[in-house]
PDB file of N, CA and C in Angstrom:
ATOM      1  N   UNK A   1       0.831  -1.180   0.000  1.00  0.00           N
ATOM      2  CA  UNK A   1       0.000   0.000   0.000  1.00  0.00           C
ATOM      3  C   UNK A   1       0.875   1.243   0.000  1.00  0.00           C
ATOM      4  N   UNK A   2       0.453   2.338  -0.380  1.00  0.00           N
ATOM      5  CA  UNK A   2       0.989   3.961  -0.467  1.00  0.00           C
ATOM      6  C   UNK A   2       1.046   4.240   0.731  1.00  0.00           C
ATOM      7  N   UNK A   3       1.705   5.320   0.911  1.00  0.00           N
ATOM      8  CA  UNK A   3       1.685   6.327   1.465  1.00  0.00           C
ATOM      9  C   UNK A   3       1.797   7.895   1.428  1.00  0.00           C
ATOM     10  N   UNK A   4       1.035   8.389   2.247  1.00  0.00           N
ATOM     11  CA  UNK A   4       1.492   9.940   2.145  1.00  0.00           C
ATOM     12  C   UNK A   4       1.325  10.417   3.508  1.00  0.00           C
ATOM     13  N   UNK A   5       2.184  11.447   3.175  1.00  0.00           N
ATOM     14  CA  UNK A   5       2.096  12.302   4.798  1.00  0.00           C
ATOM     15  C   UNK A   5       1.949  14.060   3.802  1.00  0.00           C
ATOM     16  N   UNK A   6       0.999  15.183   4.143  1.00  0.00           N
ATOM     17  CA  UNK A   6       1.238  16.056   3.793  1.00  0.00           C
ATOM     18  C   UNK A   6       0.922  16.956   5.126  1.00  0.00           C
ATOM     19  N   UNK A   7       1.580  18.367   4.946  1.00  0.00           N
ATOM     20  CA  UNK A   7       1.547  19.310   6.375  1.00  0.00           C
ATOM     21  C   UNK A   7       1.004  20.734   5.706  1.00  0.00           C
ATOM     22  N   UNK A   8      -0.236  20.983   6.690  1.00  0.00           N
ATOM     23  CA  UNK A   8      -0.262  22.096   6.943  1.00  0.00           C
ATOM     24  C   UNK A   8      -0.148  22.720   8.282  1.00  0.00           C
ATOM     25  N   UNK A   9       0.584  24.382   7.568  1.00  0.00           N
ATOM     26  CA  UNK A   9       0.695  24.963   8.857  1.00  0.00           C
ATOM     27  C   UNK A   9      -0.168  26.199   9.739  1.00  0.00           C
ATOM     28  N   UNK A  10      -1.163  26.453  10.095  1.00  0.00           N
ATOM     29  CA  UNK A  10      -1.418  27.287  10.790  1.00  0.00           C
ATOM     30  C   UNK A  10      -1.599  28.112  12.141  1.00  0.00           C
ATOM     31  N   UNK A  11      -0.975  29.333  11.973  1.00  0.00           N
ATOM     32  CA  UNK A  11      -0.258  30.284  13.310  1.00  0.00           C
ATOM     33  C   UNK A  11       0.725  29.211  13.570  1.00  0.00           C
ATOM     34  N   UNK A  12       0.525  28.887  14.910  1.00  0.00           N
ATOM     35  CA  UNK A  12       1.510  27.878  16.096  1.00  0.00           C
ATOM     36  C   UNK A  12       1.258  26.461  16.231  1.00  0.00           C
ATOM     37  N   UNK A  13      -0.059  25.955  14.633  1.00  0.00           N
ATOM     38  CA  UNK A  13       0.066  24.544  14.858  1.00  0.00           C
ATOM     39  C   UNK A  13       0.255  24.247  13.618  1.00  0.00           C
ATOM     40  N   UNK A  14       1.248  22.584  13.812  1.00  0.00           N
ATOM     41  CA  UNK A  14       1.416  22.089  12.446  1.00  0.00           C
ATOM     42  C   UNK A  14       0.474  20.487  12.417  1.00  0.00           C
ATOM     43  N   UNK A  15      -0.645  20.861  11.336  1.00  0.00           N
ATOM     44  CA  UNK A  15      -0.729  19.091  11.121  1.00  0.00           C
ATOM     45  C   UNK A  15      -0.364  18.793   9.951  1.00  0.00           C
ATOM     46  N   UNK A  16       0.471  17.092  10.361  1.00  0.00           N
ATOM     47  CA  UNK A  16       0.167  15.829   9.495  1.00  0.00           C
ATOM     48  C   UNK A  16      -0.370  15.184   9.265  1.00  0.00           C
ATOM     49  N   UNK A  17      -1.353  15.070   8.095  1.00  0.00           N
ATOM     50  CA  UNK A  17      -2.150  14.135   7.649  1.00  0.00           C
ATOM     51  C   UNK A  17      -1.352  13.334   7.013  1.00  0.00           C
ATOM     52  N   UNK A  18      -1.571  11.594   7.761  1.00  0.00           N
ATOM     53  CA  UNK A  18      -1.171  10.676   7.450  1.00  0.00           C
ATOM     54  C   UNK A  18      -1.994   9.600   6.546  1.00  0.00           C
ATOM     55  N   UNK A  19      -1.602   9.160   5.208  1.00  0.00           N
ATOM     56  CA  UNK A  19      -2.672   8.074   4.957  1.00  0.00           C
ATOM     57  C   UNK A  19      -1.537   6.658   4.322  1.00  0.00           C
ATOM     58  N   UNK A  20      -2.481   6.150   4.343  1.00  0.00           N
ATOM     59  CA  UNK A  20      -1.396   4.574   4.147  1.00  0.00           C
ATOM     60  C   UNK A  20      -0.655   3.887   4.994  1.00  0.00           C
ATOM     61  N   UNK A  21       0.180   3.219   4.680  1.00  0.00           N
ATOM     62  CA  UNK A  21       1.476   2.159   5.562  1.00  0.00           C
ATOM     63  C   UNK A  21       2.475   3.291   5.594  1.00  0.00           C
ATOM     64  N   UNK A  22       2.570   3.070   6.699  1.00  0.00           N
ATOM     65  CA  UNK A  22       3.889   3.772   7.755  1.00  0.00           C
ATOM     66  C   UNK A  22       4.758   2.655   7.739  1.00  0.00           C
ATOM     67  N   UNK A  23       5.950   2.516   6.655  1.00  0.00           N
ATOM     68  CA  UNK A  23       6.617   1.286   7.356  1.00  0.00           C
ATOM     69  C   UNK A  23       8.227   1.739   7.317  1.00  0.00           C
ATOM     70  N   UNK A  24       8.752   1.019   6.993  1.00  0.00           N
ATOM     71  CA  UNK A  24      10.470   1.029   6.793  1.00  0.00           C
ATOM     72  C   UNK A  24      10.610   1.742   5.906  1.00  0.00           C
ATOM     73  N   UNK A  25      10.222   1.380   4.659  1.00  0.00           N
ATOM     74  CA  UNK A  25      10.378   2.033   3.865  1.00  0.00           C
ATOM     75  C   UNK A  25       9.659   3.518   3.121  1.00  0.00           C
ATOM     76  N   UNK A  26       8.493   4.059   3.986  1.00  0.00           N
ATOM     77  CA  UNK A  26       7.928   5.086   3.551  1.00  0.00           C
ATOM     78  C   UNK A  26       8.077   6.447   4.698  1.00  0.00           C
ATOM     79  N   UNK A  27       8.642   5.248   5.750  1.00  0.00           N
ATOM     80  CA  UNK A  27       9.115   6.345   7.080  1.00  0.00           C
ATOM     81  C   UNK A  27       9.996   7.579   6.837  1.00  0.00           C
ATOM     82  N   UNK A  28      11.060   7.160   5.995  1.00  0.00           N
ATOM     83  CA  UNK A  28      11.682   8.670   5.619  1.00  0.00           C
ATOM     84  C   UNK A  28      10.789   9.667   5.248  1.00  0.00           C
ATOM     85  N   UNK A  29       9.776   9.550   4.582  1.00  0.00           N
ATOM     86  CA  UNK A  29       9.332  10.743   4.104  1.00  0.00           C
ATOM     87  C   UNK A  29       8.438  11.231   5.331  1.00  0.00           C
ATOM     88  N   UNK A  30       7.705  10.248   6.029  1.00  0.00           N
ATOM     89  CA  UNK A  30       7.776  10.948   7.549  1.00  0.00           C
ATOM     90  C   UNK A  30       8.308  11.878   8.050  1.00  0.00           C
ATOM     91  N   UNK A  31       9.710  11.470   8.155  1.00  0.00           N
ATOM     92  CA  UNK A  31      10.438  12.039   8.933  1.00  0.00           C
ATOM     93  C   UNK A  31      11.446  13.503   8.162  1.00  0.00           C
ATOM     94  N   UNK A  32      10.886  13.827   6.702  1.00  0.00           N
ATOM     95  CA  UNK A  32      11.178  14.521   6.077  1.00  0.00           C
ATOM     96  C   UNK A  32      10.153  15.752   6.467  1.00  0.00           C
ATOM     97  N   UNK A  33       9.026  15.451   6.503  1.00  0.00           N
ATOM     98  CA  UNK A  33       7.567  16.134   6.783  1.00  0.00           C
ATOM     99  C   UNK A  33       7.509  16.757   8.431  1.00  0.00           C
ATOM    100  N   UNK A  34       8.335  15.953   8.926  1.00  0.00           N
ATOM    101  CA  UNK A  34       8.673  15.753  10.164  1.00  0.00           C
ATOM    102  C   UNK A  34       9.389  17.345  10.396  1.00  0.00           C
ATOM    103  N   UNK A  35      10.359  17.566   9.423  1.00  0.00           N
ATOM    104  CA  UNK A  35      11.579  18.592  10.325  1.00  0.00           C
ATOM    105  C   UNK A  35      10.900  19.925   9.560  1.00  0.00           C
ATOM    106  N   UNK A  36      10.001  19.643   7.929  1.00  0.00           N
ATOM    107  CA  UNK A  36       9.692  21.136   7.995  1.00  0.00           C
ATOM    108  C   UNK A  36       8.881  21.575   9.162  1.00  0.00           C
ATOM    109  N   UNK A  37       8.099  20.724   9.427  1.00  0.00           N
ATOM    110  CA  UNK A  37       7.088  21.161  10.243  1.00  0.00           C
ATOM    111  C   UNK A  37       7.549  22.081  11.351  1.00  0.00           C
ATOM    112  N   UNK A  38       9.253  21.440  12.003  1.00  0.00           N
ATOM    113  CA  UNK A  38      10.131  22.149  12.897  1.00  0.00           C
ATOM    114  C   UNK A  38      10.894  23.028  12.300  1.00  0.00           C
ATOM    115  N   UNK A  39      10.824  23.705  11.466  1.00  0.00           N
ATOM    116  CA  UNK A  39      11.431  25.181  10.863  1.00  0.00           C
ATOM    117  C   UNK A  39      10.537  26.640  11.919  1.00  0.00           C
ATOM    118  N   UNK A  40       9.003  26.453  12.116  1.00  0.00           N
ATOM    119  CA  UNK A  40       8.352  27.576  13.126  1.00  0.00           C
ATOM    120  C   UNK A  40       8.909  27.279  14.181  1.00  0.00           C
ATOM    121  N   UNK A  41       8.603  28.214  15.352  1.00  0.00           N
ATOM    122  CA  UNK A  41       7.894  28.014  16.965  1.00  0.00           C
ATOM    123  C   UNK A  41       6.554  27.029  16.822  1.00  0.00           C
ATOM    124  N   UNK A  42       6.381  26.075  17.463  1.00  0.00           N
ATOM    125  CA  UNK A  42       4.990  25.276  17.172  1.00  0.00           C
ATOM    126  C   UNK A  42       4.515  25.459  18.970  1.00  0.00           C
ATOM    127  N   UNK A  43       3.588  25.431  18.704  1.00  0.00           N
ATOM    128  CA  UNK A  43       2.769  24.654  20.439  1.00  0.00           C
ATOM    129  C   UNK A  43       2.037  23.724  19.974  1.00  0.00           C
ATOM    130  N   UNK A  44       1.712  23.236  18.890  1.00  0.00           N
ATOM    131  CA  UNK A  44       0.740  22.106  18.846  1.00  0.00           C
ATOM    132  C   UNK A  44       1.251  21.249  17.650  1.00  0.00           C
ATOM    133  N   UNK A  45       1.712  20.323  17.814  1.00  0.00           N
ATOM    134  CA  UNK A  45       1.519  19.176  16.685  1.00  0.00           C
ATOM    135  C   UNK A  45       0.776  18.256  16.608  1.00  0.00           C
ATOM    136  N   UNK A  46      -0.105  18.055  15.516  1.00  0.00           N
ATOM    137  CA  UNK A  46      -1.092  17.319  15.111  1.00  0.00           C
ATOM    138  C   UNK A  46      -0.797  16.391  14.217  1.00  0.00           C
ATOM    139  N   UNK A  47      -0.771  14.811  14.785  1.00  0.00           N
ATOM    140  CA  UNK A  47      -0.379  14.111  13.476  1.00  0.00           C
ATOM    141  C   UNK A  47      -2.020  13.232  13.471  1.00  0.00           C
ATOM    142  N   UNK A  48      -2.463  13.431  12.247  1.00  0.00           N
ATOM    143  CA  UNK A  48      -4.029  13.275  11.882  1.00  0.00           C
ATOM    144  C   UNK A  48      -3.764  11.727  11.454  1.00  0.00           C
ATOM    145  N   UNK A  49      -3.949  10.796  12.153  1.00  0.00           N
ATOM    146  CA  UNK A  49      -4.092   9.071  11.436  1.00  0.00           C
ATOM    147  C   UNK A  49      -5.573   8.355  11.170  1.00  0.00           C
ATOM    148  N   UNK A  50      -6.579   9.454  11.252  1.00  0.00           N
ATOM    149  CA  UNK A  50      -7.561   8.439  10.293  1.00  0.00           C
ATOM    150  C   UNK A  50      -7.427   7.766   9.337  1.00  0.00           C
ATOM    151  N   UNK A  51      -6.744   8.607   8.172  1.00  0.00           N
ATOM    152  CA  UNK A  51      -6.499   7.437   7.087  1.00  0.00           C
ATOM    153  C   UNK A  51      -5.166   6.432   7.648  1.00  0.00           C
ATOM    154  N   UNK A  52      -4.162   6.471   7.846  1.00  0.00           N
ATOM    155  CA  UNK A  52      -3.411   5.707   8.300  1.00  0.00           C
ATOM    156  C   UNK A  52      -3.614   4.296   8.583  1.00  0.00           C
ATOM    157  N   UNK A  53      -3.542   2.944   7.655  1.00  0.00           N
ATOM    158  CA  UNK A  53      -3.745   1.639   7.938  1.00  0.00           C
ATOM    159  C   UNK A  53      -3.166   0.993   8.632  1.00  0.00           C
ATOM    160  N   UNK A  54      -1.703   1.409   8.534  1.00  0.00           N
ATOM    161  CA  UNK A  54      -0.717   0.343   9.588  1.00  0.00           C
ATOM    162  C   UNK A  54       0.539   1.134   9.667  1.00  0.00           C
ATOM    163  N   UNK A  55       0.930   0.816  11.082  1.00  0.00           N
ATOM    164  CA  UNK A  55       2.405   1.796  11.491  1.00  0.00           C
ATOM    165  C   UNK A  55       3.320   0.409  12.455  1.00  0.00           C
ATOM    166  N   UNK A  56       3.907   0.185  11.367  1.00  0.00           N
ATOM    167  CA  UNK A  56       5.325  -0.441  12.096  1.00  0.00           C
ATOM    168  C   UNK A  56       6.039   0.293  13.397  1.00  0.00           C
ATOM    169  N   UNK A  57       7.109  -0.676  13.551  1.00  0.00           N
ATOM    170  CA  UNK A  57       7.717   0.201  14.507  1.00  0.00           C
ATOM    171  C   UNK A  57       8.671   1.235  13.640  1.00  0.00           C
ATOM    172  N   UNK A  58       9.185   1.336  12.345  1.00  0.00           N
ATOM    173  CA  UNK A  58       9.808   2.233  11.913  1.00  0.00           C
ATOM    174  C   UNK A  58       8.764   3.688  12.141  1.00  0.00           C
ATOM    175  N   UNK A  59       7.688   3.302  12.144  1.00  0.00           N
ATOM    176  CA  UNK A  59       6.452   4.892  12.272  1.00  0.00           C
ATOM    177  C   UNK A  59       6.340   5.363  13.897  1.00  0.00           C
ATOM    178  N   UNK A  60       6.890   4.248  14.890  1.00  0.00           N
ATOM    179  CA  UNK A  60       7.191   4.411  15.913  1.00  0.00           C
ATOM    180  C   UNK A  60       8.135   5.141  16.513  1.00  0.00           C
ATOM    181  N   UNK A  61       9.094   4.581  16.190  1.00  0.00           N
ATOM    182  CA  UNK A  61      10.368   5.702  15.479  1.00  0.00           C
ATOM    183  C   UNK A  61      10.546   7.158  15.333  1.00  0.00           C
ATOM    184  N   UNK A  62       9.563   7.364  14.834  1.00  0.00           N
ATOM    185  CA  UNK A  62       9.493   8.353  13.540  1.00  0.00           C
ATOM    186  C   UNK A  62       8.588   9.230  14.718  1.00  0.00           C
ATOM    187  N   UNK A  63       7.342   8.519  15.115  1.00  0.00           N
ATOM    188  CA  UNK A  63       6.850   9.203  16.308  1.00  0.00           C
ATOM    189  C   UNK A  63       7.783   9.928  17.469  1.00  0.00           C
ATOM    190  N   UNK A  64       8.689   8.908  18.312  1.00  0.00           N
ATOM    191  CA  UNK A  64       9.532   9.522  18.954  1.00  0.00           C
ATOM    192  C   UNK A  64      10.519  10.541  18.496  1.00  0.00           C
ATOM    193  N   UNK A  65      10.836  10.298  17.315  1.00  0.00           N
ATOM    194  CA  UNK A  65      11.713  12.091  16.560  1.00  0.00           C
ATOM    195  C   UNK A  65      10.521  12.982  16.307  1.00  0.00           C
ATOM    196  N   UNK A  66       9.680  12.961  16.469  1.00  0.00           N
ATOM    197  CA  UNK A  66       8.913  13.844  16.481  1.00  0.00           C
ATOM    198  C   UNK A  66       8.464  14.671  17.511  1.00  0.00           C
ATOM    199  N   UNK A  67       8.535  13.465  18.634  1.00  0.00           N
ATOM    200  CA  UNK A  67       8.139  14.290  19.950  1.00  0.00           C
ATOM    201  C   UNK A  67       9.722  14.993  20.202  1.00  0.00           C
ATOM    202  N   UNK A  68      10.716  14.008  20.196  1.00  0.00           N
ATOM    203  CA  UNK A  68      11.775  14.802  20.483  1.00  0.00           C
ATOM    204  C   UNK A  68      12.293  16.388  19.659  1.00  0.00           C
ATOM    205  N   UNK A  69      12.117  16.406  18.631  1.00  0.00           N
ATOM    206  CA  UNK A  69      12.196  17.009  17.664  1.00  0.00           C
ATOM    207  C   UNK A  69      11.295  18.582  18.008  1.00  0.00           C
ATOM    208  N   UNK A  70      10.172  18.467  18.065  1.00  0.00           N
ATOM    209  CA  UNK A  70       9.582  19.471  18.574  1.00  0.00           C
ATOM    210  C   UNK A  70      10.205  20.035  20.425  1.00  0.00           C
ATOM    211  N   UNK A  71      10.377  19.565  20.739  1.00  0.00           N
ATOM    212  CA  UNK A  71      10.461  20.304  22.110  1.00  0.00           C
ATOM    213  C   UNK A  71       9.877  19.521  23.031  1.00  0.00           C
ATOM    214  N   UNK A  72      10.186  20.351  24.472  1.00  0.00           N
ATOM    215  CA  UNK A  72       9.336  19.859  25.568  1.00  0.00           C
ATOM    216  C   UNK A  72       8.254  21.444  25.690  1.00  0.00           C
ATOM    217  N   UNK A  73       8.293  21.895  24.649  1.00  0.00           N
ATOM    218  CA  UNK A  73       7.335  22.863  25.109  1.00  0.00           C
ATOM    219  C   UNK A  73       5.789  22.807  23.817  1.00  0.00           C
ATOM    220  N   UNK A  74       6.408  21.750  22.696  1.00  0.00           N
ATOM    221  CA  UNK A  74       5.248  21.477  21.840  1.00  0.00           C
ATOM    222  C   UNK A  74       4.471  20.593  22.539  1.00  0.00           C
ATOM    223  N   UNK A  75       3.270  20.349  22.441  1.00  0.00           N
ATOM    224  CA  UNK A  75       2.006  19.690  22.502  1.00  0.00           C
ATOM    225  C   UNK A  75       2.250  18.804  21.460  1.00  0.00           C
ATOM    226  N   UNK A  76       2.222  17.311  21.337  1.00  0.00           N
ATOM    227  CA  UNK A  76       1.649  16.513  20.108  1.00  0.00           C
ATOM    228  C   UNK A  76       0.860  15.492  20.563  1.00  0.00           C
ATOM    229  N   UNK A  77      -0.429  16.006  19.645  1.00  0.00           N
ATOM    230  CA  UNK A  77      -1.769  15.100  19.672  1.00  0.00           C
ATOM    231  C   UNK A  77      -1.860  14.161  18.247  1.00  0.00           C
ATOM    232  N   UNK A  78      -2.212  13.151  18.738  1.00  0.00           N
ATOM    233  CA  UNK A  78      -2.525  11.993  17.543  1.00  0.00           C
ATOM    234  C   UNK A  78      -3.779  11.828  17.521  1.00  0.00           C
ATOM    235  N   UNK A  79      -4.403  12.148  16.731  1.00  0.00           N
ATOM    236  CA  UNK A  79      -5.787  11.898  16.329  1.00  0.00           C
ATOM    237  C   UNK A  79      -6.176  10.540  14.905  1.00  0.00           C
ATOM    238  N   UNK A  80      -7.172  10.319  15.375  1.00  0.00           N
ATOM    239  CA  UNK A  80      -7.904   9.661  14.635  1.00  0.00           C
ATOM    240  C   UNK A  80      -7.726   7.725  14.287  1.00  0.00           C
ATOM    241  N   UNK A  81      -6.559   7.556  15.089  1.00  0.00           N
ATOM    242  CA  UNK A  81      -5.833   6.274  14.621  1.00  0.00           C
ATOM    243  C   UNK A  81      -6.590   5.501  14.994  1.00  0.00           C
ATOM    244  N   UNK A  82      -6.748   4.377  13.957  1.00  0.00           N
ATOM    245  CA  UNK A  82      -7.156   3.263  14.429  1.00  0.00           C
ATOM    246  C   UNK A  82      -7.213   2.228  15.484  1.00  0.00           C
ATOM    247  N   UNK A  83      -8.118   1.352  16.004  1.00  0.00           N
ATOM    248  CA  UNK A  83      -7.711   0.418  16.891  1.00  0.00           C
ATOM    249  C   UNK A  83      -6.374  -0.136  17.106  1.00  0.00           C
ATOM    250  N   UNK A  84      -5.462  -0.353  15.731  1.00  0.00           N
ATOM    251  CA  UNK A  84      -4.473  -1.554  15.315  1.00  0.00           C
ATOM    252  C   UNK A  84      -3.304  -0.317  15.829  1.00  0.00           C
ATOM    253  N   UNK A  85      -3.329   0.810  15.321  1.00  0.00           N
ATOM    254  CA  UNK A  85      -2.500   1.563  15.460  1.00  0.00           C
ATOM    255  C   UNK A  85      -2.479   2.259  17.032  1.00  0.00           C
ATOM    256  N   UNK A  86      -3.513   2.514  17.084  1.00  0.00           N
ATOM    257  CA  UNK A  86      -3.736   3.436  18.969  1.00  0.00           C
ATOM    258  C   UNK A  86      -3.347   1.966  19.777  1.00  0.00           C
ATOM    259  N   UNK A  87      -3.450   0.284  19.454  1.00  0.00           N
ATOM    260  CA  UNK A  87      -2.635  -0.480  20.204  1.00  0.00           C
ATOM    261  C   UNK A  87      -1.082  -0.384  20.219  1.00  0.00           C
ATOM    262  N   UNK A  88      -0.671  -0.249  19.335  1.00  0.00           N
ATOM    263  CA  UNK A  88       0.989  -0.387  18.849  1.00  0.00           C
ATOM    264  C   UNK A  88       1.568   1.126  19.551  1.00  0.00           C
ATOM    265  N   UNK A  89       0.919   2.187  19.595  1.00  0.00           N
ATOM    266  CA  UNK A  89       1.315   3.425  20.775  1.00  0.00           C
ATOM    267  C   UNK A  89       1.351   3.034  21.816  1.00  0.00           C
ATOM    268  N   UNK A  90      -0.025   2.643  22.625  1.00  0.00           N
ATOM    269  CA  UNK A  90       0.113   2.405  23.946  1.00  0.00           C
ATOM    270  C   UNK A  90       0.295   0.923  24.273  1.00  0.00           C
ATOM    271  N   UNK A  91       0.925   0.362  23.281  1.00  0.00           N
ATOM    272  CA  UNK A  91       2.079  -1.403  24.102  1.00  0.00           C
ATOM    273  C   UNK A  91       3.216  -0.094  24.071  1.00  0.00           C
ATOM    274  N   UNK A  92       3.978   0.357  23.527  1.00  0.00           N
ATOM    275  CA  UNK A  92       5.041   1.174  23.342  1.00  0.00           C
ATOM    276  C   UNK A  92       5.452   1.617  24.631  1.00  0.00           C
ATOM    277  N   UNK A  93       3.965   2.193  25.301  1.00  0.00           N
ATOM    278  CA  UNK A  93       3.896   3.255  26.405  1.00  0.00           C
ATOM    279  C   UNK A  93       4.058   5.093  26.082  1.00  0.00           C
ATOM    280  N   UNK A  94       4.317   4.613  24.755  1.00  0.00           N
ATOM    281  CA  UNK A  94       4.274   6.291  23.932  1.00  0.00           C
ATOM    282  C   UNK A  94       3.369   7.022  24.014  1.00  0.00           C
ATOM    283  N   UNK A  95       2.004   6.724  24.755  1.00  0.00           N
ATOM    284  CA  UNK A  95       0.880   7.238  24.445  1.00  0.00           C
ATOM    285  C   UNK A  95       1.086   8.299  25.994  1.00  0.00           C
ATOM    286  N   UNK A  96       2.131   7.849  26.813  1.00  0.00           N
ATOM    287  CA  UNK A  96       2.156   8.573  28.230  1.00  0.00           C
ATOM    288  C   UNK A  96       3.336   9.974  27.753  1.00  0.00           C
ATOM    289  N   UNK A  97       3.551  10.513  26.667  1.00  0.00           N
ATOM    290  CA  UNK A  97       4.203  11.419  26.488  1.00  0.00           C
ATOM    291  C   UNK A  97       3.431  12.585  24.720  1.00  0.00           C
ATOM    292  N   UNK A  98       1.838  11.808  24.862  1.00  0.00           N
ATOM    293  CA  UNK A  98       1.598  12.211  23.898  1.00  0.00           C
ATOM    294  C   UNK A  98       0.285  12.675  24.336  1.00  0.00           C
ATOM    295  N   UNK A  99      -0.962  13.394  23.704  1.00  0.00           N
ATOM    296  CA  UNK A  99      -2.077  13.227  23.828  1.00  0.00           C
ATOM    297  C   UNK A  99      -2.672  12.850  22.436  1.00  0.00           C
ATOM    298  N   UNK A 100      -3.853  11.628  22.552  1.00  0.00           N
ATOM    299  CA  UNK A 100      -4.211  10.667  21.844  1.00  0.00           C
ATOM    300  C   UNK A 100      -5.484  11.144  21.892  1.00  0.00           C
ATOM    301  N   UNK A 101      -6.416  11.196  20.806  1.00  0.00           N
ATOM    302  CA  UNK A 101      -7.981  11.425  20.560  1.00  0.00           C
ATOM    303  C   UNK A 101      -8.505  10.676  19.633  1.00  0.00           C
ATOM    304  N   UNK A 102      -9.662   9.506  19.209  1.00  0.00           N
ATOM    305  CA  UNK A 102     -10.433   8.969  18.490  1.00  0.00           C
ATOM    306  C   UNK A 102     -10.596   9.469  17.851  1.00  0.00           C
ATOM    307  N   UNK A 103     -11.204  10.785  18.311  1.00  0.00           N
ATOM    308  CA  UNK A 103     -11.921  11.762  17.662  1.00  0.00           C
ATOM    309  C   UNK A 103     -11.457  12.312  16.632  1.00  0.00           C
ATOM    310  N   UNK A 104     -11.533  13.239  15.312  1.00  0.00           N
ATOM    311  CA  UNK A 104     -10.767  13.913  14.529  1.00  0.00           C
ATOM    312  C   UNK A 104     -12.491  14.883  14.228  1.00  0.00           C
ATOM    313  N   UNK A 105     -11.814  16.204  14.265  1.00  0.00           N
ATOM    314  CA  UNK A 105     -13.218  17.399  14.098  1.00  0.00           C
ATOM    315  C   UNK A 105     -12.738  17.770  12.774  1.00  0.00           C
ATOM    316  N   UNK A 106     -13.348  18.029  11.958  1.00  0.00           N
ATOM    317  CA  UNK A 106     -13.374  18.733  10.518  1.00  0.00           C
ATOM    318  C   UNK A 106     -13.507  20.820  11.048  1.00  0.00           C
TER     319      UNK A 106
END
């Protein structure tokens, strides 16, 4: 399966909308999407995984440079992930340095 990750930015938040396999091999571009996003000041990162089907541990990965990456003063919320995926965060225990929502608001 594909993937894409694209970012928008507005004021002080950046989201990623994620769709497809997060794996080994599509993680770089993650983590490419990843550092513009860290060119502002952010307080909020949003990585949007409704569409998102499956995240290896390379997307795991990719999660933790992200939290690290932003700061201890960014916010990053994961929205929308699936059952398969919101399990593979919190076996991790990643979900205790993140905030996680079902929910995704239009």
């Amino acid at each position: 399966m594909s993937f894409d990750a694209t970012l928008d930015m507005a004021g002080r938040t950046a989201t990623i909308r994620l769709a497809g396999s997060l794996d080994t091999a599509t993680a770089p571009m993650f983590r490419e999407v990843i550092e513009q996003a860290s060119t502002g000041p952010l307080e909020l990162l949003v990585l949007n995984m409704e569409n998102l089907s499956y995240m290896s541990s390379a997307g795991l990965r990719c999660l933790l440079f992200a939290r690290q990456k932003m700061g201890e003063d960014t916010r990053v919320m994961v929205l929308g992930a699936n059952p398969e995926v919101s399990r593979t965060i919190r076996l991790t225990g990643f979900d205790q340095s993140i905030t996680m929502s079902r929910h995704v608001a239009d």
